[in-house]
Protein backbone atom coordinates (compact mmCIF):
# COMPACT_ATOMS: atom_id res chain seq x y z
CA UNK A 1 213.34 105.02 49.46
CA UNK A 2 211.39 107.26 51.45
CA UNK A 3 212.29 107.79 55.42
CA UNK A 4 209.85 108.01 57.88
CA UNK A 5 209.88 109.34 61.62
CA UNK A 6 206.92 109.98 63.88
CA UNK A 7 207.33 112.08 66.55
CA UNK A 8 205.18 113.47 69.28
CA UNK A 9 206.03 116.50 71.12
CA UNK A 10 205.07 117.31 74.73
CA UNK A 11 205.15 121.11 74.95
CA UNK A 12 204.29 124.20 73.29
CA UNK A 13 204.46 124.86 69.48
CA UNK A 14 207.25 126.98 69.86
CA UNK A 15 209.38 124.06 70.77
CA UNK A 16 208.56 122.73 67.30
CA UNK A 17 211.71 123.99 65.73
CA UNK A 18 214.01 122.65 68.08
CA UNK A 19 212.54 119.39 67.53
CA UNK A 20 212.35 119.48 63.77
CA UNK A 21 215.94 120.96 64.01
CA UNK A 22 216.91 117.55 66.34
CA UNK A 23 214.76 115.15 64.03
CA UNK A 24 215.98 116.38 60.36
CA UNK A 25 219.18 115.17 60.87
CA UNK A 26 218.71 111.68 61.76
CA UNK A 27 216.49 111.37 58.59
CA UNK A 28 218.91 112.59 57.20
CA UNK A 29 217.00 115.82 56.10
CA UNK A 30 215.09 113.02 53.59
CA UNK A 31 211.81 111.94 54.00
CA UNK A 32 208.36 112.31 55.95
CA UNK A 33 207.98 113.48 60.20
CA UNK A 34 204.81 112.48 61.17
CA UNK A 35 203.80 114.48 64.18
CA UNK A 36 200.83 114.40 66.50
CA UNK A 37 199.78 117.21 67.90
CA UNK A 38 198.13 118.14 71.18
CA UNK A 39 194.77 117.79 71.90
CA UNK A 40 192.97 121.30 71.00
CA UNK A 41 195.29 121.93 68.16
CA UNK A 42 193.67 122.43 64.79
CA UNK A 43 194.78 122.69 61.51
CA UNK A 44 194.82 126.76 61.60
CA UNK A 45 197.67 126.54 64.37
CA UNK A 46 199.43 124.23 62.65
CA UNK A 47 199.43 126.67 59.54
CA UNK A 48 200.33 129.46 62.02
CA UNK A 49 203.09 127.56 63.63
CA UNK A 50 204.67 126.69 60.16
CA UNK A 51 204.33 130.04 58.78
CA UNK A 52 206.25 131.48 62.05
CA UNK A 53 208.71 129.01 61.32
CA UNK A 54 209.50 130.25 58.03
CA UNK A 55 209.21 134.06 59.22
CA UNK A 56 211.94 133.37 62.07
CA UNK A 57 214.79 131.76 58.91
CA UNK A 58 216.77 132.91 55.92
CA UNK A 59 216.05 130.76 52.73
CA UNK A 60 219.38 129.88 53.29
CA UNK A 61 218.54 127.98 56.79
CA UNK A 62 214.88 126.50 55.22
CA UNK A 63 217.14 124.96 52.53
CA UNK A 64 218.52 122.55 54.29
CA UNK A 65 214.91 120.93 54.66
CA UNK A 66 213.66 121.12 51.66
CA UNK A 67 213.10 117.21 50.81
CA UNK A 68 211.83 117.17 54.20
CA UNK A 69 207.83 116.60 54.65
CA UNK A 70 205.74 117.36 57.92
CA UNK A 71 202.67 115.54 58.56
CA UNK A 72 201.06 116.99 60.96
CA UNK A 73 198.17 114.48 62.76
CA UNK A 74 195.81 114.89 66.04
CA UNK A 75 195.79 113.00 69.15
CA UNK A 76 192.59 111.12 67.17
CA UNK A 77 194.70 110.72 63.74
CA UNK A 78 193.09 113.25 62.08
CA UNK A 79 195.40 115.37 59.39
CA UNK A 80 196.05 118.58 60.49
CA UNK A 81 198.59 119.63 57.65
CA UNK A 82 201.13 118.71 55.37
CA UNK A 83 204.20 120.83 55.27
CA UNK A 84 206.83 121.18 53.79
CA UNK A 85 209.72 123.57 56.06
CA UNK A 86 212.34 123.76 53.44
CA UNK A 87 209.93 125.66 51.02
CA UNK A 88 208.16 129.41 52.16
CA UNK A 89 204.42 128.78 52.02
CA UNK A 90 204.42 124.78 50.66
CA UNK A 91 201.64 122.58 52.11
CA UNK A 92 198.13 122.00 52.33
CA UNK A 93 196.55 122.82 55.27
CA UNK A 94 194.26 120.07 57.17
């Protein structure tokens, strides 16, 4: 069975970590976090933000996410990205 959590984040992008770090758990670092964005966000920060997020860990610290997905969705519900944090590099952009 697949878990699902949507989350939206007021703030900045940087915060994004300490949210997924706060989220994964209570999946229980299983399933899909759907997250909507800010308005002005595109698909390219999204990519940026994720690849930052990878840059800043160890493979050691990604692993523990990796069955964890990351939608990624605008204010308007349009897909900005599906990532996936647990893996360097894994997802499709917008």
């Amino acid at each position: 069975m697949l878990g699902r959590q949507v989350k939206t984040f007021a703030g900045k992008p940087n915060q994004f970590p300490n949210r997924l770090r706060a989220a994964a758990p209570t999946m229980k670092y299983e399933g899909e976090l759907l997250v909507q964005v800010a308005p002005g966000v595109d698909a390219a920060a999204v990519e940026g933000m994720m690849k930052r997020f990878w840059g800043n860990r160890s493979d050691a610290r990604l692993a523990v996410y990796q069955n964890v997905w990351v939608a990624f969705r605008s204010p308007d519900g349009r897909p900005l990205g599906l990532w996936m944090p647990g893996v360097r590099g894994l997802g499709v952009p917008g």
